[in-house]
C-alpha atoms as a PDB file:
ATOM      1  CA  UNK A   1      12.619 -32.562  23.780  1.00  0.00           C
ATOM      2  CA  UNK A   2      10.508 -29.624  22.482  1.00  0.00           C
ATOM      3  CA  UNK A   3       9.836 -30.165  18.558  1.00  0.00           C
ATOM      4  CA  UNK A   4       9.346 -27.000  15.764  1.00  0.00           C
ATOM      5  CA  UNK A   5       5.585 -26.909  14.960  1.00  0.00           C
ATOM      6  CA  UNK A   6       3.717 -26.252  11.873  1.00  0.00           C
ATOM      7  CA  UNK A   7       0.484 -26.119  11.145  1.00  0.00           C
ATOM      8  CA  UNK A   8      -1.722 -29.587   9.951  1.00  0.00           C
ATOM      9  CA  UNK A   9      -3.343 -28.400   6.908  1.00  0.00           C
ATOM     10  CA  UNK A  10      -3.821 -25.090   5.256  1.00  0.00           C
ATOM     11  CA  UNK A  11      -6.643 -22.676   5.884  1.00  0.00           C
ATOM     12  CA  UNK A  12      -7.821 -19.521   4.527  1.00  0.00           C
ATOM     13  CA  UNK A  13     -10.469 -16.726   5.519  1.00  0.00           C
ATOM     14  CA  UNK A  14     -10.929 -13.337   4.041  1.00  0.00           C
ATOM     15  CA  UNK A  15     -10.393  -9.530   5.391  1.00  0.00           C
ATOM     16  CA  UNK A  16     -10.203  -6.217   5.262  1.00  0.00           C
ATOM     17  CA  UNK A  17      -6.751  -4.426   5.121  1.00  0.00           C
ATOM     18  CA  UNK A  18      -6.723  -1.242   8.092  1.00  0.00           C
ATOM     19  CA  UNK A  19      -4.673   0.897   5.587  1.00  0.00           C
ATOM     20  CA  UNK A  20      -6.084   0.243   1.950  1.00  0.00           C
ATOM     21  CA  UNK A  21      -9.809  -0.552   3.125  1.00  0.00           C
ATOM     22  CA  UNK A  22      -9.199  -3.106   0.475  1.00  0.00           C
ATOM     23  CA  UNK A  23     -10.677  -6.862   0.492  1.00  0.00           C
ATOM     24  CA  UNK A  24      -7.825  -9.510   1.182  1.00  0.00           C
ATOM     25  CA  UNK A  25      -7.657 -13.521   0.935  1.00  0.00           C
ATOM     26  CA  UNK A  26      -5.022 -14.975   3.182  1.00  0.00           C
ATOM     27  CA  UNK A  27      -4.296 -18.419   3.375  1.00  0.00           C
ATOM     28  CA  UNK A  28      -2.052 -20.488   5.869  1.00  0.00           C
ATOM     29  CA  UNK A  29       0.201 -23.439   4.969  1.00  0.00           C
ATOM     30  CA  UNK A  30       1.843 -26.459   6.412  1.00  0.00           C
ATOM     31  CA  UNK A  31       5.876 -25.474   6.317  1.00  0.00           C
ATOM     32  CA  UNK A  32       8.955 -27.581   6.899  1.00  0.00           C
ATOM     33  CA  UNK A  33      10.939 -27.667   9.245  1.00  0.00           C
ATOM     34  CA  UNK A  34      14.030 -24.711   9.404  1.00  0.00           C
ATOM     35  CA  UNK A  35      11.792 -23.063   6.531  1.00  0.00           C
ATOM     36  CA  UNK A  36      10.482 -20.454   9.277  1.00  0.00           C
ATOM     37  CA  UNK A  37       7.439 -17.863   8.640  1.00  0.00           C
ATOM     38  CA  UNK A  38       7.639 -16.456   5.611  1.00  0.00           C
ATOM     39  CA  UNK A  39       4.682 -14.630   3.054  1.00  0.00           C
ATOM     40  CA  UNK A  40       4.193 -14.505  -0.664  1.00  0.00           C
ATOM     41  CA  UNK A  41       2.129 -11.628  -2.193  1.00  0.00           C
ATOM     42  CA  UNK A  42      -0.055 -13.301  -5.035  1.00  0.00           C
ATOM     43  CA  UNK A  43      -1.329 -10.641  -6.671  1.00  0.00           C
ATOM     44  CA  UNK A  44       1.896  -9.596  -7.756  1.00  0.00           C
ATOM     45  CA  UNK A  45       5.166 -11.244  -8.778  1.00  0.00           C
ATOM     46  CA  UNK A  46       7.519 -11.408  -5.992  1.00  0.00           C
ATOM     47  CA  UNK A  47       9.765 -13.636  -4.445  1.00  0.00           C
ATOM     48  CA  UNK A  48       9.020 -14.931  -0.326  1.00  0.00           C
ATOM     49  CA  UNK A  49       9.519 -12.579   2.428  1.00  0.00           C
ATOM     50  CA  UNK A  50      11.054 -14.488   5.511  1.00  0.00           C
ATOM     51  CA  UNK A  51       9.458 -12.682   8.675  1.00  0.00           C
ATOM     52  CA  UNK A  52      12.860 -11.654   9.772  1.00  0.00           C
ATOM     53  CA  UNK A  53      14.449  -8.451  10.940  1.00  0.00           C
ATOM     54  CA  UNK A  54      16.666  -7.803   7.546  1.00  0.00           C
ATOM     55  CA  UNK A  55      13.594  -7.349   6.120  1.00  0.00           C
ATOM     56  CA  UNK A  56      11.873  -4.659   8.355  1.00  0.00           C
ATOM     57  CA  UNK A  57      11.605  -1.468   6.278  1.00  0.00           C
ATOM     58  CA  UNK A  58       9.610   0.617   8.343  1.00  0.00           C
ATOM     59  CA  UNK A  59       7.706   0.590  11.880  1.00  0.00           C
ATOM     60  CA  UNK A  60       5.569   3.858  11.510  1.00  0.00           C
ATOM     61  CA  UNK A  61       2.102   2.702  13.422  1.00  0.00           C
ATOM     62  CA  UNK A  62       2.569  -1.170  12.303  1.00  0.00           C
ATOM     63  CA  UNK A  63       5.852  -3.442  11.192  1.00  0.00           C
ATOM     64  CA  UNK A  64       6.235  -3.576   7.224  1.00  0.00           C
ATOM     65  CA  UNK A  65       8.330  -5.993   5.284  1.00  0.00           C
ATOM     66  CA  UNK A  66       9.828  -5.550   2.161  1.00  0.00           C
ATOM     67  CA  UNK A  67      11.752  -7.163  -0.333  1.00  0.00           C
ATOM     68  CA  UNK A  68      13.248  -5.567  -3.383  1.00  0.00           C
ATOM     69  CA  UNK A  69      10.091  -4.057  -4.597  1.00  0.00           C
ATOM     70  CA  UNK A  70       7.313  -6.261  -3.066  1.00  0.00           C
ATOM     71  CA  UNK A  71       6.722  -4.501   0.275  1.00  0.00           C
ATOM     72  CA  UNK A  72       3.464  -5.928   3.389  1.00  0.00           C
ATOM     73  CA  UNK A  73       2.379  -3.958   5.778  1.00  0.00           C
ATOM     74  CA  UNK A  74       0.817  -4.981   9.313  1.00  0.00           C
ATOM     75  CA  UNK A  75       2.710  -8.672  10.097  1.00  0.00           C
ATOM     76  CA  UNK A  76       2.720  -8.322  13.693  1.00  0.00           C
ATOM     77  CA  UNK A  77      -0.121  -9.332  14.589  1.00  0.00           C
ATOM     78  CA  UNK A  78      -0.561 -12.513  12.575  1.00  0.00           C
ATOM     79  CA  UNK A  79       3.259 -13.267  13.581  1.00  0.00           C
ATOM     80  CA  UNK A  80       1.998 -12.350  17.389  1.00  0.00           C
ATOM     81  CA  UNK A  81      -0.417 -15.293  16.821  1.00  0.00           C
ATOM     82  CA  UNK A  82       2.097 -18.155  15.271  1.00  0.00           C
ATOM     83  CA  UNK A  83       4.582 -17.025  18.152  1.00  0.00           C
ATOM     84  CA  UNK A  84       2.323 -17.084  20.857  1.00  0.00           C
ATOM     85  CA  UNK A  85       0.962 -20.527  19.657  1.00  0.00           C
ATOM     86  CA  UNK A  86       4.736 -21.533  19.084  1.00  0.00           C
ATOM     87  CA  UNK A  87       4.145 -22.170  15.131  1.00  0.00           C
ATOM     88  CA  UNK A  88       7.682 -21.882  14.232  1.00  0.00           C
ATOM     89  CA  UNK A  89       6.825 -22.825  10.532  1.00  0.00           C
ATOM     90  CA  UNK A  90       4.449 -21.060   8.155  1.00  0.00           C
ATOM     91  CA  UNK A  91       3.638 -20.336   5.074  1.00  0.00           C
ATOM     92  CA  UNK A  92       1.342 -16.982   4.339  1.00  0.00           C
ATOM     93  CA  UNK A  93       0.273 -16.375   1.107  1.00  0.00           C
ATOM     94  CA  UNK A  94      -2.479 -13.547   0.546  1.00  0.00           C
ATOM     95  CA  UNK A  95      -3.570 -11.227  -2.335  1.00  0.00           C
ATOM     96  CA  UNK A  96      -2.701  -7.676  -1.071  1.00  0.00           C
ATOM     97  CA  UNK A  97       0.317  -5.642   0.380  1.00  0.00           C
ATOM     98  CA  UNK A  98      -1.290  -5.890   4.233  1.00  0.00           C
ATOM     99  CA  UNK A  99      -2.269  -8.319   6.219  1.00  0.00           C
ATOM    100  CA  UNK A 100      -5.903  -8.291   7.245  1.00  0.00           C
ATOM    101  CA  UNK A 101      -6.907  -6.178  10.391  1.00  0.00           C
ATOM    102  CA  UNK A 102      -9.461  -8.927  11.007  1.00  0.00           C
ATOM    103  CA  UNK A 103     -10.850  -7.295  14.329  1.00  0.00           C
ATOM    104  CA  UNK A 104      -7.635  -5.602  15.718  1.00  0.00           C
ATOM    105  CA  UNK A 105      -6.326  -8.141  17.429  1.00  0.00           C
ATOM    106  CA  UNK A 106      -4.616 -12.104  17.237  1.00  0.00           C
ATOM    107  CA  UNK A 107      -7.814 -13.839  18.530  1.00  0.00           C
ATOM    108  CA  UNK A 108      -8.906 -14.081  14.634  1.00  0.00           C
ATOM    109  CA  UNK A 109      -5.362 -15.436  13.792  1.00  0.00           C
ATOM    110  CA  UNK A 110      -5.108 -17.648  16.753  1.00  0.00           C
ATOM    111  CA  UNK A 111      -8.517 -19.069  16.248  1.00  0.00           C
ATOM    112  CA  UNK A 112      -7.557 -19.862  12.508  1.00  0.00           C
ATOM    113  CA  UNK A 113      -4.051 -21.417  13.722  1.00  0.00           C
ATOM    114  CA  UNK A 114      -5.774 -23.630  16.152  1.00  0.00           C
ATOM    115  CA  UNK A 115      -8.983 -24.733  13.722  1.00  0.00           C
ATOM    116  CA  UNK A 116      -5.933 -25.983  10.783  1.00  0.00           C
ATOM    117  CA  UNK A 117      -4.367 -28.344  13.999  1.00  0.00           C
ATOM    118  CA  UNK A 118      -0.983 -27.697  15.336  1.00  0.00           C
ATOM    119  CA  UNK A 119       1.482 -30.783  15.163  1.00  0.00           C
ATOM    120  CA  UNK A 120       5.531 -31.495  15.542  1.00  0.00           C
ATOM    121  CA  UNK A 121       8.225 -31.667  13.191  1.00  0.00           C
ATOM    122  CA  UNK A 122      10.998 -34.146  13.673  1.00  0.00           C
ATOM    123  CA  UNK A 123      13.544 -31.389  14.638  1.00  0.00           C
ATOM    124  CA  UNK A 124      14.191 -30.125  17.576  1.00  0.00           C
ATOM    125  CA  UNK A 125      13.391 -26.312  18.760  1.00  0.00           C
ATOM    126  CA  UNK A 126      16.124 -23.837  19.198  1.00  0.00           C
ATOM    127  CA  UNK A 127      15.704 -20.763  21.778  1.00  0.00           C
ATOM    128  CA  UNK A 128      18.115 -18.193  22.350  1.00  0.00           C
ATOM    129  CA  UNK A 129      18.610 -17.933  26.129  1.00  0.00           C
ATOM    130  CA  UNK A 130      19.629 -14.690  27.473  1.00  0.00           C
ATOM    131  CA  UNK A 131      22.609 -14.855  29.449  1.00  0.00           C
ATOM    132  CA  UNK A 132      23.192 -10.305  29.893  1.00  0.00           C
ATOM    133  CA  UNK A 133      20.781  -7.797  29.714  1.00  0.00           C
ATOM    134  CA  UNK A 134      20.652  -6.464  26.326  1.00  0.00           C
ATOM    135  CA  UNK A 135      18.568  -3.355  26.038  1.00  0.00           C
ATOM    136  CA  UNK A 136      17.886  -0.232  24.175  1.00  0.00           C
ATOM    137  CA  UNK A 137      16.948   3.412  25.295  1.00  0.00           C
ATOM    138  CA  UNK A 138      15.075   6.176  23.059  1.00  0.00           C
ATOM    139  CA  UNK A 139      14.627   9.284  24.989  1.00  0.00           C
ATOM    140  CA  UNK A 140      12.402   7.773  28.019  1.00  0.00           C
ATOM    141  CA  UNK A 141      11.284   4.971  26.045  1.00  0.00           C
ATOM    142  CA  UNK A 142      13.565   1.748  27.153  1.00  0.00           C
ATOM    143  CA  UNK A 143      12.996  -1.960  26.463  1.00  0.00           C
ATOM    144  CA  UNK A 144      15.785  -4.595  28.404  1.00  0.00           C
ATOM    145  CA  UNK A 145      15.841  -8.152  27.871  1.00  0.00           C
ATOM    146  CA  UNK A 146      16.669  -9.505  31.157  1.00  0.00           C
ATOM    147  CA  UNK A 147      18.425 -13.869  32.063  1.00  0.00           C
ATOM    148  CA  UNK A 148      15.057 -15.645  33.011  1.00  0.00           C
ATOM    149  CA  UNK A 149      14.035 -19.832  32.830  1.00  0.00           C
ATOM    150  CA  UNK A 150      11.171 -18.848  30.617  1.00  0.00           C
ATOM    151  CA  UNK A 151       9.947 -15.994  28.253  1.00  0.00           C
ATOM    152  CA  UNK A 152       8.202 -13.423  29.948  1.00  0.00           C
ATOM    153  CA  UNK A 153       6.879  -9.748  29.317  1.00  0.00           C
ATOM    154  CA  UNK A 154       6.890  -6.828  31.997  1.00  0.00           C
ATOM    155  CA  UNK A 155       5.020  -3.444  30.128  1.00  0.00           C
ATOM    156  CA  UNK A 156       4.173   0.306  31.119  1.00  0.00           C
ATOM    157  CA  UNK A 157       2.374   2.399  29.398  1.00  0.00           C
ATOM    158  CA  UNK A 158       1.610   6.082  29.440  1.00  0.00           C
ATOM    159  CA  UNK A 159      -0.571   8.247  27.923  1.00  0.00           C
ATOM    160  CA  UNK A 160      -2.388  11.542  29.275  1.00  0.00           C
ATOM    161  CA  UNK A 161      -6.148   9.927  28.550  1.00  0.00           C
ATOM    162  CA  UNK A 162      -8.515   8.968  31.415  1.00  0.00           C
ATOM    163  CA  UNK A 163      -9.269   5.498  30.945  1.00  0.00           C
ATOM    164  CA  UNK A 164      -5.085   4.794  30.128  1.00  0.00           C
ATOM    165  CA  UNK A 165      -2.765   7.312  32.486  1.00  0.00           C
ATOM    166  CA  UNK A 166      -0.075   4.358  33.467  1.00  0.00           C
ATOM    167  CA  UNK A 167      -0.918   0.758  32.599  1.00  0.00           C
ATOM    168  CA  UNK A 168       0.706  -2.103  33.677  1.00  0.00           C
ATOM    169  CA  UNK A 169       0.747  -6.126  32.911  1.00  0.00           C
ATOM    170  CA  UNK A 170       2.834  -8.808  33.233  1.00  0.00           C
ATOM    171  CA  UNK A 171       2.556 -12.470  31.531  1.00  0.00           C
ATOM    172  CA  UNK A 172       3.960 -15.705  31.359  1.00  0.00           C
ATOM    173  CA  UNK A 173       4.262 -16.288  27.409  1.00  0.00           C
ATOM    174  CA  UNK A 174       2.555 -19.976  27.008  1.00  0.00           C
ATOM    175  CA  UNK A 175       0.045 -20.725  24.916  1.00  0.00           C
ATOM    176  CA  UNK A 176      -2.465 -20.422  26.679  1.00  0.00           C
ATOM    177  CA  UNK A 177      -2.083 -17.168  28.626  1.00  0.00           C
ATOM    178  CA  UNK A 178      -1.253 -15.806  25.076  1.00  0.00           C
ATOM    179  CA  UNK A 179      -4.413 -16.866  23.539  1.00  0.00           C
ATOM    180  CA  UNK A 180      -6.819 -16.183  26.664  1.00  0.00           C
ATOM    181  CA  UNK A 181      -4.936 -12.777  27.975  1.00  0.00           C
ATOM    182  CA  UNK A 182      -3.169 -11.357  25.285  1.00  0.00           C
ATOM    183  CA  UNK A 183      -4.179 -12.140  21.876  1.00  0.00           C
ATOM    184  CA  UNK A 184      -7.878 -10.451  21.721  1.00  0.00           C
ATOM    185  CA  UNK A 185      -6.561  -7.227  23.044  1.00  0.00           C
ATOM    186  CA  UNK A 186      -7.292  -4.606  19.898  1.00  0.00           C
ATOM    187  CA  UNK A 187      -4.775  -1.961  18.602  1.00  0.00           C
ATOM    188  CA  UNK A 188      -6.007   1.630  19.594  1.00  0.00           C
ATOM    189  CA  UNK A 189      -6.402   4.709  18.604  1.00  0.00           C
ATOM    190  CA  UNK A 190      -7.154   8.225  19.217  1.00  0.00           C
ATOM    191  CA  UNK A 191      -9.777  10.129  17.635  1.00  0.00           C
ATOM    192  CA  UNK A 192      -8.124  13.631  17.336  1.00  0.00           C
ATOM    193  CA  UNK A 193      -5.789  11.842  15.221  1.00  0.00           C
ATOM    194  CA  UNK A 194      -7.830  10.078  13.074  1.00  0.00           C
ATOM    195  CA  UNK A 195      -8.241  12.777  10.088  1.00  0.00           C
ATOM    196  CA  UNK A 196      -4.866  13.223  10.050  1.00  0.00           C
ATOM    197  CA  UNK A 197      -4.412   9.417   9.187  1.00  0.00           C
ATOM    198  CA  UNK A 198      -7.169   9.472   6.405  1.00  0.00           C
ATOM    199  CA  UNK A 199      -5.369  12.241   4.838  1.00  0.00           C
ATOM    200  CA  UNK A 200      -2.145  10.606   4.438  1.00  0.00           C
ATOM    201  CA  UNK A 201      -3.985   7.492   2.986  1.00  0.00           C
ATOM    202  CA  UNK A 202      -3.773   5.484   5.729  1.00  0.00           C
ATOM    203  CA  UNK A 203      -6.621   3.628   8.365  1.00  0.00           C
ATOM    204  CA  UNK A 204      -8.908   4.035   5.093  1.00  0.00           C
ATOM    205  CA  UNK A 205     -10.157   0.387   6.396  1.00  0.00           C
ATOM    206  CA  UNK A 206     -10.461   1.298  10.130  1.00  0.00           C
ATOM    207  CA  UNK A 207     -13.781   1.042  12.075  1.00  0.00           C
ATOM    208  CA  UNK A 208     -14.867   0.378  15.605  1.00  0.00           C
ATOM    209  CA  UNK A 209     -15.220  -3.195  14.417  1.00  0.00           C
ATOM    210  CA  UNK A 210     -10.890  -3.627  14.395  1.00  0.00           C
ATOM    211  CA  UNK A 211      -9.848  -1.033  16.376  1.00  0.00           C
ATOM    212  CA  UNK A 212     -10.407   0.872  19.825  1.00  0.00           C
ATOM    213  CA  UNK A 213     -10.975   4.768  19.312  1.00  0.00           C
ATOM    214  CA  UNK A 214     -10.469   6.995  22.050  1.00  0.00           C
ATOM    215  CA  UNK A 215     -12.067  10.681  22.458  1.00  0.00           C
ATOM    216  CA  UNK A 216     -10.495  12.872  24.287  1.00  0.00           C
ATOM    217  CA  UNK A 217     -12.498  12.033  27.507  1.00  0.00           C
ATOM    218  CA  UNK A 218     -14.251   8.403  26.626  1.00  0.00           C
ATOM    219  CA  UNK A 219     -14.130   5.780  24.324  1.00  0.00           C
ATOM    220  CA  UNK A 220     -16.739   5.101  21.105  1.00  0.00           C
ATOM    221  CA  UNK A 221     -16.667   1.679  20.927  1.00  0.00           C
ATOM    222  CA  UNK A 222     -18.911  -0.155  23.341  1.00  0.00           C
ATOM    223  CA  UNK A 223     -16.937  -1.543  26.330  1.00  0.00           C
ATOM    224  CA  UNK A 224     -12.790  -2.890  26.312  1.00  0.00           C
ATOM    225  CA  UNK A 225     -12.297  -6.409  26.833  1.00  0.00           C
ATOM    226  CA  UNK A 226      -9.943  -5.392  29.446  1.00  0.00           C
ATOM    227  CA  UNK A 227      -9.292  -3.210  32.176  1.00  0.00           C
ATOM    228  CA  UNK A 228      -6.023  -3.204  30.567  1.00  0.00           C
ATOM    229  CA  UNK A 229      -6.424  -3.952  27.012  1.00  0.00           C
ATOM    230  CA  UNK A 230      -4.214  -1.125  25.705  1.00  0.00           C
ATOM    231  CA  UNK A 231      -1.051  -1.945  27.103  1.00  0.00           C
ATOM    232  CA  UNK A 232      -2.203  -5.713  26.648  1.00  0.00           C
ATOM    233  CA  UNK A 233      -1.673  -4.542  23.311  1.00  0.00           C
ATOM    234  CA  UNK A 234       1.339  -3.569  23.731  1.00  0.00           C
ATOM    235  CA  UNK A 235       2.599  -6.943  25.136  1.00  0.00           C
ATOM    236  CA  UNK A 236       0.918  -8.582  21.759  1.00  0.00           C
ATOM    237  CA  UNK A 237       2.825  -5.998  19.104  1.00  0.00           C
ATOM    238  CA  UNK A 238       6.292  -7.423  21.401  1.00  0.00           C
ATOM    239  CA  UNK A 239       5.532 -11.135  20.907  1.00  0.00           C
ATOM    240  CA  UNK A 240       5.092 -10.310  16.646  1.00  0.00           C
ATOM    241  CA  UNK A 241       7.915  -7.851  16.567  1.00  0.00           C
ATOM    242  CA  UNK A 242      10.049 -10.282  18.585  1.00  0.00           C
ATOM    243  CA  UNK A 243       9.488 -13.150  16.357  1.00  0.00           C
ATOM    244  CA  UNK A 244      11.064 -11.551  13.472  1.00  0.00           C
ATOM    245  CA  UNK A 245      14.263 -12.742  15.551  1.00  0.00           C
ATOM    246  CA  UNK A 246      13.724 -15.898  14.279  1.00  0.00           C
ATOM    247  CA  UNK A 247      13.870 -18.207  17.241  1.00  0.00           C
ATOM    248  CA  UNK A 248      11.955 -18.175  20.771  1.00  0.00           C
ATOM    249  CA  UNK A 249      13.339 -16.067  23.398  1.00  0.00           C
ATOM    250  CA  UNK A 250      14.270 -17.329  27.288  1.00  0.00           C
ATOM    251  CA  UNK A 251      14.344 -14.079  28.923  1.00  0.00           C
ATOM    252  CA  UNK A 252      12.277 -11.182  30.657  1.00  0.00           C
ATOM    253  CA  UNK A 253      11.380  -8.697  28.630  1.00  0.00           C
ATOM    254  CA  UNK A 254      10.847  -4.861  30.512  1.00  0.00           C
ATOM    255  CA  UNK A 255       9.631  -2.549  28.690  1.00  0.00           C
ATOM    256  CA  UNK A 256       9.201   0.978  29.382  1.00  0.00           C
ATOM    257  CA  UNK A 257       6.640   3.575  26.750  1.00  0.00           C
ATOM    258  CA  UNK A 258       7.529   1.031  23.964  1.00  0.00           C
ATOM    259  CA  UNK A 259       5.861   0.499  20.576  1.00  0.00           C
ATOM    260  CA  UNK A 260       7.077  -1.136  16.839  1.00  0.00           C
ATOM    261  CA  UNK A 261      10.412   0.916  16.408  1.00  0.00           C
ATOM    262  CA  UNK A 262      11.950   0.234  19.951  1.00  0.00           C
ATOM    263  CA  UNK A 263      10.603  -3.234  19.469  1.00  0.00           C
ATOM    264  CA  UNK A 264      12.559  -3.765  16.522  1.00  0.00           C
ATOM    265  CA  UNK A 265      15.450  -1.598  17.606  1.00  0.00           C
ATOM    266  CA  UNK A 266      16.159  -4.501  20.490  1.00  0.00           C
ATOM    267  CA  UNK A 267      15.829  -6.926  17.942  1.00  0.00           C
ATOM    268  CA  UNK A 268      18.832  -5.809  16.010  1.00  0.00           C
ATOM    269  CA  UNK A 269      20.459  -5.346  19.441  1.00  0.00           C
ATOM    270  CA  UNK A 270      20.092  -8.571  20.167  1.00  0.00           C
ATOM    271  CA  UNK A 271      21.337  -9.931  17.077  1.00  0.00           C
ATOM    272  CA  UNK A 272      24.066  -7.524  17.250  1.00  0.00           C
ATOM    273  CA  UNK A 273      25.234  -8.780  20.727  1.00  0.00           C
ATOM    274  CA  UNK A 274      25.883 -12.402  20.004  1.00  0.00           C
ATOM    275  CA  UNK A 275      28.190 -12.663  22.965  1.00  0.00           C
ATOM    276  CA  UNK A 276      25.151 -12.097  25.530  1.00  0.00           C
ATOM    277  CA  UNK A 277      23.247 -15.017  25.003  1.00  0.00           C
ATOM    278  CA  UNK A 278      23.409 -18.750  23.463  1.00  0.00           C
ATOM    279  CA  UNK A 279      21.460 -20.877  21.407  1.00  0.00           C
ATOM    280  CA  UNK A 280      20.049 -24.004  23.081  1.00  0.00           C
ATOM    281  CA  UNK A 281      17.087 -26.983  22.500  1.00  0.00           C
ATOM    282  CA  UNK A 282      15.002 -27.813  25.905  1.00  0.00           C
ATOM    283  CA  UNK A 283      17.322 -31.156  26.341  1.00  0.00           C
ATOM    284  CA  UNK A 284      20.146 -29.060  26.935  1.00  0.00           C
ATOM    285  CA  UNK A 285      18.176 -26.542  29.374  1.00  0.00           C
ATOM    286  CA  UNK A 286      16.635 -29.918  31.303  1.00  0.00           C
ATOM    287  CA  UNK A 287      20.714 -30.801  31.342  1.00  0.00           C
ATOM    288  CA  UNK A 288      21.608 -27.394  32.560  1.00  0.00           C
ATOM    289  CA  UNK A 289      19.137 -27.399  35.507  1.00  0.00           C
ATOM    290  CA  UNK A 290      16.842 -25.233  33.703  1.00  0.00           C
ATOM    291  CA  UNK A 291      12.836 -25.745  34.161  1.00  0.00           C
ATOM    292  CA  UNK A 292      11.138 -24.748  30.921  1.00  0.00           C
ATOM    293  CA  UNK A 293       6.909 -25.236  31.368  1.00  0.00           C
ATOM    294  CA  UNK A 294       5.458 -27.028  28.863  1.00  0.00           C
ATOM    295  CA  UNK A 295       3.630 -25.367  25.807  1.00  0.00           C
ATOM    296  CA  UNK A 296       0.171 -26.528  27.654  1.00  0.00           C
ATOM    297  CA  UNK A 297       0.708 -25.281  31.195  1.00  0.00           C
ATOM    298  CA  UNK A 298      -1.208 -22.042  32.092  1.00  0.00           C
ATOM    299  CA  UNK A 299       0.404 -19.098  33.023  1.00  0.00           C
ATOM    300  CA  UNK A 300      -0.798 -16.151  35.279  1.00  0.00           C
ATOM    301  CA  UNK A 301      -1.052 -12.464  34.616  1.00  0.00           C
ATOM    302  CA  UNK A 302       0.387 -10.295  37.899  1.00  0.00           C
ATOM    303  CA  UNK A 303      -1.145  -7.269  38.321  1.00  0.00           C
ATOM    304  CA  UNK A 304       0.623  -4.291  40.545  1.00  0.00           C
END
């Protein structure tokens, strides 16, 4: 039987915050089990935000909670990390209305998950198994969540820049393909629209230190990580957006030009469409035939 997770002690490390360019404590805590993700804002009185979808408030360039007047920007990658590492439970408390950018990525959050120890919780994990495609459409952007044994990602990108045209990937989300493949891919950006973003009050923290900026020909940063880091990216934003579900997902994500807003559109979809799938714990997949890899097995990336 597959057990929740929770971290084994708490942590902390400090950051910069992309949109405020502000300095920002976060900490990580041990959670119960049931209790979920959830973040409290200490430099302000406010009650917990659970990571979960009622709670989404916008998804303009990154996924911001809110709750009554306590609102945090940027979750998804942090939540990208506790997903990937299947850390159901967390507590997140931290000084500022954004997450850190730490470098762009989840590799910061993943290596801080691992370094505080990951252990069980005496309950048992619940996934919701996909049994009909549920999907969502938004002009020629599409994302479908297909019946599959495991949870696994299938993403195209586009974009009229040399080093992206059409991109690619698909992974096996385990543990470890998420932390080796996905997780220190870096959010992206384009150059022309930088100024645009300054003026508006946002990126006021971003550098080529937590982000990848793209001229119109090149790129200024030194090298990618990746061939395929952008839409690598892409496949990391899904895993944090996803999670505000609330449970793992057995099923094959396609996705098709995607980004926060479709993300979270199929989110609600699925929660709206509670006849197309069915909760179950690994036991009752084992009893149903069902294969599910276990959290330490490796996992390939297919290229076309």
């Amino acid at each position: 039987m597959q057990l929740q997770q929770t971290i084994s002690r708490e942590i902390r490390c400090v950051g910069v915050g992309l949109h405020s360019g502000q300095r920002i404590q976060l900490v990580l805590k041990p959670a119960p089990a049931d209790s979920g993700i959830t973040f409290r804002r200490t430099d302000v009185s406010s009650p917990e935000i659970p990571a979960r979808l009622e709670f989404v408030s916008d998804t303009n360039h990154a996924t911001t909670l809110s709750r009554g007047r306590c609102v945090l920007h940027t979750v998804e990658h942090l939540l990208a990390a506790a997903w990937g590492l299947g850390v159901d439970n967390l507590r997140v408390e931290l000084d500022a209305a954004e997450v850190p950018i730490m470098d762009g990525s989840s590799a910061p959050f993943v290596y801080l998950l691992r370094e505080a120890g990951i252990r069980h919780l005496p309950r048992p994990r619940r996934y919701i198994k996909i049994q009909e495609p549920i999907g969502v459409t938004e002009g020629d952007k599409s994302a479908t969540l297909y019946p599959h044994e495991g949870f696994t990602i299938s993403y195209t990108i586009r974009f009229d820049h040399p080093l992206i045209r059409r991109q690619f990937e698909r992974f096996r989300i385990l543990p470890s393909s998420f932390a080796d493949e996905i997780a220190p891919a870096r959010t992206f950006g384009f150059l022309s629209e930088a100024e645009a973003l300054r003026k508006a009050g946002l990126i006021r923290g971003g550098s080529l230190d937590n982000a990848i900026v793209l001229t119109e020909a090149g790129l200024l940063n030194p090298a990618l990580r990746f061939k395929t880091e952008f839409v690598r990216h892409k496949v990391l934003d899904a895993v944090g957006d996803l999670a505000l579900i609330g449970m793992p997902i057995l099923g094959h994500l396609v996705a098709y030009k995607g980004g926060h807003t479709l993300h979270a559109a199929l989110a609600n979809e699925v929660l709206k469409r509670t006849e197309s799938w069915s909760l179950v714990t690994r036991r009752e997949l084992r009893q149903q035939g069902f294969l599910v890899q276990p959290a330490t097995s490796r996992a390939a990336a297919y290229r076309p």
